[in-house]
PDB file of N, CA and C in Angstrom:
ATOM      1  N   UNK A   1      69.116 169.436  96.437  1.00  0.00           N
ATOM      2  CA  UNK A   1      70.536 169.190  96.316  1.00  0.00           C
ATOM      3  C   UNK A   1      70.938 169.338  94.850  1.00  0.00           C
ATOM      4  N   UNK A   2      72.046 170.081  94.173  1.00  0.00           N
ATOM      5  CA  UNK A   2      72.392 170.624  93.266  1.00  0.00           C
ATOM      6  C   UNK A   2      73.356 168.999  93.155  1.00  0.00           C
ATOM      7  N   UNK A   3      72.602 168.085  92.038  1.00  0.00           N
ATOM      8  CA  UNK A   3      73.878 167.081  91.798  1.00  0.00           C
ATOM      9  C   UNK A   3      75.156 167.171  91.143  1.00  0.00           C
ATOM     10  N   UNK A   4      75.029 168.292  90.538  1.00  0.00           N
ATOM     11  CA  UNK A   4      76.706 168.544  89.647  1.00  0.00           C
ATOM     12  C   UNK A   4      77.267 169.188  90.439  1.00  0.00           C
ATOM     13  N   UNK A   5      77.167 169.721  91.567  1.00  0.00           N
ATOM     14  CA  UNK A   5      77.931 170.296  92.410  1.00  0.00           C
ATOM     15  C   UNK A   5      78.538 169.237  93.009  1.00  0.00           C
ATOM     16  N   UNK A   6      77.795 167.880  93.278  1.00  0.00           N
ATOM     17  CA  UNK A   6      78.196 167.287  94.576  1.00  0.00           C
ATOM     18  C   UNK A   6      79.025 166.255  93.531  1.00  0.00           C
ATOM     19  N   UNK A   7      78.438 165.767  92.209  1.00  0.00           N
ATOM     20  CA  UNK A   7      79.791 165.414  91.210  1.00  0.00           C
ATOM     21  C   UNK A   7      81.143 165.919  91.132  1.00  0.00           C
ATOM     22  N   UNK A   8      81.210 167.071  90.844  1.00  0.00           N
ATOM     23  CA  UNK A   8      82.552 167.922  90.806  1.00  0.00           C
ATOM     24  C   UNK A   8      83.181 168.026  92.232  1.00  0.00           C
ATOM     25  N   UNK A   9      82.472 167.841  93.183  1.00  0.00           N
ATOM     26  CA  UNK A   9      83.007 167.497  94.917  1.00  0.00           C
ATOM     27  C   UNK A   9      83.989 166.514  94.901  1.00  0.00           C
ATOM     28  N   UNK A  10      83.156 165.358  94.482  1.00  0.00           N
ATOM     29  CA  UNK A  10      83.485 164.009  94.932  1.00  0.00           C
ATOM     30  C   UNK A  10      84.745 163.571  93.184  1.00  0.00           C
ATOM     31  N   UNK A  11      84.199 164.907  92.562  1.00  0.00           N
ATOM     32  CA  UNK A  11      85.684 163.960  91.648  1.00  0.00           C
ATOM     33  C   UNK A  11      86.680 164.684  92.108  1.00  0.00           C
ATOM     34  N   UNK A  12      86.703 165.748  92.821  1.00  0.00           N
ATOM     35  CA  UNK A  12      87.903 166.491  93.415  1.00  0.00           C
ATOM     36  C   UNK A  12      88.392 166.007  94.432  1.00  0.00           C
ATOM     37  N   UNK A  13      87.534 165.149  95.252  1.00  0.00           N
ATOM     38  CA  UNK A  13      87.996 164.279  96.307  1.00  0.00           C
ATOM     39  C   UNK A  13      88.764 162.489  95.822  1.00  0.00           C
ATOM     40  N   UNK A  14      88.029 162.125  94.779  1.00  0.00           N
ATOM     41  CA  UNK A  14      89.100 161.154  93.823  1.00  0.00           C
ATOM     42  C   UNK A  14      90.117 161.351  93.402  1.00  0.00           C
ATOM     43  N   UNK A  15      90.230 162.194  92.540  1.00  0.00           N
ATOM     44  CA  UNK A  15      91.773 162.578  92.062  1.00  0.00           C
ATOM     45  C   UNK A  15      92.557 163.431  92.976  1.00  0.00           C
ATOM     46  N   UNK A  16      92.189 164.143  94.213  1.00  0.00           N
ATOM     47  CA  UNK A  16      92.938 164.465  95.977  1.00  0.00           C
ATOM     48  C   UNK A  16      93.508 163.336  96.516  1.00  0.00           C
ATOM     49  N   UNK A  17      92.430 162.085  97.177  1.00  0.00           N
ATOM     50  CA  UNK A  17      92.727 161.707  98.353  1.00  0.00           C
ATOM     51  C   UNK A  17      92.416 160.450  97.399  1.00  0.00           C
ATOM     52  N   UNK A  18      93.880 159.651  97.582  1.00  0.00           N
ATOM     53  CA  UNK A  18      94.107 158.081  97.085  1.00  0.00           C
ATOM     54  C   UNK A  18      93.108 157.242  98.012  1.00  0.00           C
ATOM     55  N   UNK A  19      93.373 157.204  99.357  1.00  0.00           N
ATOM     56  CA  UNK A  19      92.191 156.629 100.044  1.00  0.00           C
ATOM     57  C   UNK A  19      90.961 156.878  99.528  1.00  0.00           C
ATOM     58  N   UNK A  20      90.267 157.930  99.577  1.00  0.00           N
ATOM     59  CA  UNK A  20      89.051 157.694  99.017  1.00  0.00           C
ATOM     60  C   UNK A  20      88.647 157.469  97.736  1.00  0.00           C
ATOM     61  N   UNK A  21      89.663 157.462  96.607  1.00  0.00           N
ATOM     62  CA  UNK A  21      89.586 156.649  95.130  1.00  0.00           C
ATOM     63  C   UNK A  21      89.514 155.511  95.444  1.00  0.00           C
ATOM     64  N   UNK A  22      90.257 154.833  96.674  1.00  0.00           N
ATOM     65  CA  UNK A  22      90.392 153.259  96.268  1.00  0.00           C
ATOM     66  C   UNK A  22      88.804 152.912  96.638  1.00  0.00           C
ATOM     67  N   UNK A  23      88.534 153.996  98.020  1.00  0.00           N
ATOM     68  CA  UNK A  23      86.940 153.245  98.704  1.00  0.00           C
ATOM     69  C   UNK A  23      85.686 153.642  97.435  1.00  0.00           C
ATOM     70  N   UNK A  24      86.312 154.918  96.525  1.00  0.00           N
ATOM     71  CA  UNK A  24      85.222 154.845  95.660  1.00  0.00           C
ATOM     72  C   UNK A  24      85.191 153.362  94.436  1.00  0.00           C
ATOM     73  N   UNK A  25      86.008 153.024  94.425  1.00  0.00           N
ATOM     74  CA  UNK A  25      86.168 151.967  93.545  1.00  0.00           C
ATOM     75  C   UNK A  25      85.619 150.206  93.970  1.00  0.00           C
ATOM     76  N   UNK A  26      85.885 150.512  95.356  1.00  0.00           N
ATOM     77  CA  UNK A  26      85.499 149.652  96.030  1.00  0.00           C
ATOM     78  C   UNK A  26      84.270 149.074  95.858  1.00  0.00           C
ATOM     79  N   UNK A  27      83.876 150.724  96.782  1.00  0.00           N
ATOM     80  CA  UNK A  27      82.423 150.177  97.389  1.00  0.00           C
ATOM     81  C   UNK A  27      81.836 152.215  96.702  1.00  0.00           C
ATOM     82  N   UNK A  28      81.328 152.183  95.571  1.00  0.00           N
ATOM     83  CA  UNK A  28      81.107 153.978  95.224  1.00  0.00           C
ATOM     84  C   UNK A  28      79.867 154.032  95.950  1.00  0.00           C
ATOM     85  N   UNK A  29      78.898 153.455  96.688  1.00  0.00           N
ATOM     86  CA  UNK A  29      77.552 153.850  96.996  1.00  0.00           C
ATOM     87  C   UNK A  29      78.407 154.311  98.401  1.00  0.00           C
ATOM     88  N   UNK A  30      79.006 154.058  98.988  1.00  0.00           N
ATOM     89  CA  UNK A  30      79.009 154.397 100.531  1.00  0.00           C
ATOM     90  C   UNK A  30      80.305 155.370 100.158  1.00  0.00           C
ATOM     91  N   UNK A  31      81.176 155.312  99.526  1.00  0.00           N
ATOM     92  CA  UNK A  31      82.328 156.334  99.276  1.00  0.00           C
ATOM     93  C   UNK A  31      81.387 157.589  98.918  1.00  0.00           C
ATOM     94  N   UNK A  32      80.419 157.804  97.735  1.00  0.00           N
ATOM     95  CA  UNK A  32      79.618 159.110  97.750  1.00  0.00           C
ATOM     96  C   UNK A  32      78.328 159.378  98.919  1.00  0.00           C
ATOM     97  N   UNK A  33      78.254 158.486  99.757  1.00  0.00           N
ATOM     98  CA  UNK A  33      77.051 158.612 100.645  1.00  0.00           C
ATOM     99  C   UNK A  33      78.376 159.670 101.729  1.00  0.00           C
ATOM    100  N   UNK A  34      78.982 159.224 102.053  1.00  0.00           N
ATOM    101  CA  UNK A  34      80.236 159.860 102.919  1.00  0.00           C
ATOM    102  C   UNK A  34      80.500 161.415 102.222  1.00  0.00           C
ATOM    103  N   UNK A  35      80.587 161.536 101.326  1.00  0.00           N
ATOM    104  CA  UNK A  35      80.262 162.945 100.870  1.00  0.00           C
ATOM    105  C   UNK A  35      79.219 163.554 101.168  1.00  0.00           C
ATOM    106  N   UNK A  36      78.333 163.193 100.400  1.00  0.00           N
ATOM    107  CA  UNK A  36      76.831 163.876 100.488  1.00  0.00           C
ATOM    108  C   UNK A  36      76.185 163.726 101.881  1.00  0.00           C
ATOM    109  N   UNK A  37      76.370 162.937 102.676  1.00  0.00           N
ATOM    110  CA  UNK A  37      76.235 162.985 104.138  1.00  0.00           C
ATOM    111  C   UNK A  37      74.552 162.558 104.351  1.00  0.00           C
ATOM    112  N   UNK A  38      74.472 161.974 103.294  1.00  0.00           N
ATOM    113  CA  UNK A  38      72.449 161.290 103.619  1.00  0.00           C
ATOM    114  C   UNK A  38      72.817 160.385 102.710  1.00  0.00           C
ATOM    115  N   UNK A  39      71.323 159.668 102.369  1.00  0.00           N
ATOM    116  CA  UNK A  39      71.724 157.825 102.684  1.00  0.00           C
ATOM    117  C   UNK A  39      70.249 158.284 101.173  1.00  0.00           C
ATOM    118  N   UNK A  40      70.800 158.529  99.601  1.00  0.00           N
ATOM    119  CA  UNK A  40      69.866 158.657  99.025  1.00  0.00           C
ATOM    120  C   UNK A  40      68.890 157.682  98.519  1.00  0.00           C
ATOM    121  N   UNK A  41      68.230 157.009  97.978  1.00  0.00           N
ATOM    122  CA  UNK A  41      67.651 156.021  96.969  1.00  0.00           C
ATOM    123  C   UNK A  41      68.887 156.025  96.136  1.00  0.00           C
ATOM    124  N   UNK A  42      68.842 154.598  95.684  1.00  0.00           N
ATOM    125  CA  UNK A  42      69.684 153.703  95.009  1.00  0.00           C
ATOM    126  C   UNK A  42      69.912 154.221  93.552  1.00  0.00           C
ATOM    127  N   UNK A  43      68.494 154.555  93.065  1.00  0.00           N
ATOM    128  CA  UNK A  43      68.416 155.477  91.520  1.00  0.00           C
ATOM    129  C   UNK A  43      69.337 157.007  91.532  1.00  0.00           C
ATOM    130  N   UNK A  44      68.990 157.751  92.407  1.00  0.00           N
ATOM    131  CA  UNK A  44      69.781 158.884  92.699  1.00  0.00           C
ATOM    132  C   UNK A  44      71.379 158.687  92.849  1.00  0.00           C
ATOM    133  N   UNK A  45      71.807 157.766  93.681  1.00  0.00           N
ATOM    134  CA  UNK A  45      73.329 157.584  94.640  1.00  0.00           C
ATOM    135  C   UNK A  45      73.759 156.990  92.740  1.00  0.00           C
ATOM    136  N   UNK A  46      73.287 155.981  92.559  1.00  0.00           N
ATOM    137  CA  UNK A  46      73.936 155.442  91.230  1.00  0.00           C
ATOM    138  C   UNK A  46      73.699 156.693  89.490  1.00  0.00           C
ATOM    139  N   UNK A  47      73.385 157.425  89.769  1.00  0.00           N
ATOM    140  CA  UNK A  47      73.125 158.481  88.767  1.00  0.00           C
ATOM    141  C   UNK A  47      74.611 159.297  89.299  1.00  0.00           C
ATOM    142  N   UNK A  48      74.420 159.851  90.713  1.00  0.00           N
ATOM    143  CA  UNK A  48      75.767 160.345  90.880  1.00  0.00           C
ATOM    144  C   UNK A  48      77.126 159.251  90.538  1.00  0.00           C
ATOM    145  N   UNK A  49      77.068 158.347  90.680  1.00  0.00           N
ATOM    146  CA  UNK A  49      78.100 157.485  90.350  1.00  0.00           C
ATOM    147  C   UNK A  49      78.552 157.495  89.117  1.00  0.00           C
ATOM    148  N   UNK A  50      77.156 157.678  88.283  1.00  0.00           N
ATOM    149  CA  UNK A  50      77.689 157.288  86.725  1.00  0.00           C
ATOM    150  C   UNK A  50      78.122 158.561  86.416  1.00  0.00           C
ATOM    151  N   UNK A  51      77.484 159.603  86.959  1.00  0.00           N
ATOM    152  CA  UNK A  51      78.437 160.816  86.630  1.00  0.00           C
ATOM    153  C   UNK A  51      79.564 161.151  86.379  1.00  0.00           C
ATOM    154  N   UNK A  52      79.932 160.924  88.076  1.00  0.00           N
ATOM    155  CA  UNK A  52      81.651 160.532  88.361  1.00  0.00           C
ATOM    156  C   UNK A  52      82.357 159.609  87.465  1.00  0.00           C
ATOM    157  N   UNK A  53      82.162 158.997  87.373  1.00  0.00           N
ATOM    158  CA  UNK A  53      82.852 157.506  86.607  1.00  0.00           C
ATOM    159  C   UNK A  53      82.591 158.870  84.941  1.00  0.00           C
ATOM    160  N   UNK A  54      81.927 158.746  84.250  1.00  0.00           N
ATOM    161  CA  UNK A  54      81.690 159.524  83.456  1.00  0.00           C
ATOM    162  C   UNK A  54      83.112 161.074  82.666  1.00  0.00           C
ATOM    163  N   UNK A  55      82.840 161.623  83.994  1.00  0.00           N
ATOM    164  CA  UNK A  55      83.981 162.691  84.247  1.00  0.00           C
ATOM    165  C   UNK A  55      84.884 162.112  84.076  1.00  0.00           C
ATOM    166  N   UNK A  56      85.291 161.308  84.987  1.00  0.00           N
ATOM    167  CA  UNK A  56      86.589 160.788  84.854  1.00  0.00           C
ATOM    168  C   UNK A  56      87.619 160.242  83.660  1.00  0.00           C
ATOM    169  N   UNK A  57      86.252 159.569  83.094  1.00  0.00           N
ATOM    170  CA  UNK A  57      86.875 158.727  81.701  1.00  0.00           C
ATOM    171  C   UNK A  57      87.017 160.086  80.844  1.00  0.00           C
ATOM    172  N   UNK A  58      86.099 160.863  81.040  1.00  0.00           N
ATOM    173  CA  UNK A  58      86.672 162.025  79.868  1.00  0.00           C
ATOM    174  C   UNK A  58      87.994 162.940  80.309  1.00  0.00           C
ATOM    175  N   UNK A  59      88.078 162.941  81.676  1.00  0.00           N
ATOM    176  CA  UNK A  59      89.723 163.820  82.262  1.00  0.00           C
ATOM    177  C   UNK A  59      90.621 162.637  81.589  1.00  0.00           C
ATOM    178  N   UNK A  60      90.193 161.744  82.169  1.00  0.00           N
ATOM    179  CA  UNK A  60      91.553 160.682  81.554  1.00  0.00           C
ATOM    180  C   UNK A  60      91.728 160.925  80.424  1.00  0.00           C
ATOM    181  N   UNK A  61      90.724 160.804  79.400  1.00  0.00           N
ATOM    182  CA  UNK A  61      91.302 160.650  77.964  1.00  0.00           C
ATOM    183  C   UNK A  61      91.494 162.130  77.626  1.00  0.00           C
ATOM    184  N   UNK A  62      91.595 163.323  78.429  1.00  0.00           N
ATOM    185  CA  UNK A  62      91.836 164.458  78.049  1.00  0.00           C
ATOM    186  C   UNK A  62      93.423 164.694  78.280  1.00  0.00           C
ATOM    187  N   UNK A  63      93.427 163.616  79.198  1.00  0.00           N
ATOM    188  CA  UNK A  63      95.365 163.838  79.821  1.00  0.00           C
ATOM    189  C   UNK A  63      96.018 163.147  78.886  1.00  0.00           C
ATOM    190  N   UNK A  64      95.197 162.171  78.183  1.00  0.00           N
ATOM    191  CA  UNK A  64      96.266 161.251  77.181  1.00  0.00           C
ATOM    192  C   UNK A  64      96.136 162.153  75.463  1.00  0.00           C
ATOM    193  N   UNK A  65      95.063 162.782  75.420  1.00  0.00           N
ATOM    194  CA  UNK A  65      95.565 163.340  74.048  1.00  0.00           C
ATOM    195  C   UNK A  65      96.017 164.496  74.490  1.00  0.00           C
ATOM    196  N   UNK A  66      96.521 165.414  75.668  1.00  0.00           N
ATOM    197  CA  UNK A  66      97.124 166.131  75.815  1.00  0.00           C
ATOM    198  C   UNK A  66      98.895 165.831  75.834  1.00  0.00           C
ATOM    199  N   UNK A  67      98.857 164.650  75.946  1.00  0.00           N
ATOM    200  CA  UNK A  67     100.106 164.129  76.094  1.00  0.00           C
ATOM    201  C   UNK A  67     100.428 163.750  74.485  1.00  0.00           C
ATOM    202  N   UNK A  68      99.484 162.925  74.183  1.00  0.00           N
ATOM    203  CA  UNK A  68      99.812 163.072  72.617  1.00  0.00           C
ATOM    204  C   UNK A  68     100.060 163.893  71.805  1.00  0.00           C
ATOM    205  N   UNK A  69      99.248 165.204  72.268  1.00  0.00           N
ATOM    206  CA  UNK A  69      99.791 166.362  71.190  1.00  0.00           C
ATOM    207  C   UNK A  69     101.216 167.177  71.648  1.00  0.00           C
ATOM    208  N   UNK A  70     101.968 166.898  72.902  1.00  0.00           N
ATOM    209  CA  UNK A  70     102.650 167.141  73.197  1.00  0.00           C
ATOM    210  C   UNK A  70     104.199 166.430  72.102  1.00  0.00           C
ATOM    211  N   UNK A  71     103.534 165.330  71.692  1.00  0.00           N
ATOM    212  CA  UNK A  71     104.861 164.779  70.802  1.00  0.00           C
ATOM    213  C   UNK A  71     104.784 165.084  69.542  1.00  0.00           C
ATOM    214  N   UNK A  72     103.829 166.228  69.091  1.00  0.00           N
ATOM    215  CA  UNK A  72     103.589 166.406  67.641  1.00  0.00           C
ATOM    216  C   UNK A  72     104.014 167.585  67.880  1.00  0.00           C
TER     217      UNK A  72
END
């Protein structure tokens, strides 16, 4: 299983579908098990997690200094 593929999946399915942001926030081991469709070890499922979470914080802070340079 190619894990940056199934990262870039599941952050396209976070920032898509509000329902499944809230269940990733919730509960992220069973919100990415529902993607990936198998039930991995705990070390693996939480590596993809930190990924995601990861990505994210860097899109976010890419939207806010994009917005910032927008007022300069």
């Amino acid at each position: 299983m190619d894990l940056k593929s199934k990262i870039e999946e599941i952050i396209e399915k976070v920032k898509s579908d509000k329902n499944f942001a809230s269940k990733f926030t919730a509960d992220p081991v069973s919100a990415v098990e529902s993607v990936i469709g198998i039930d991995l070890p705990n070390d693996q499922i939480n590596a993809i997690i930190d990924g995601v979470k990861a990505k994210l914080t860097v899109d976010k802070a890419g939207d806010v200094l994009g917005s910032l340079k927008k007022l300069f």
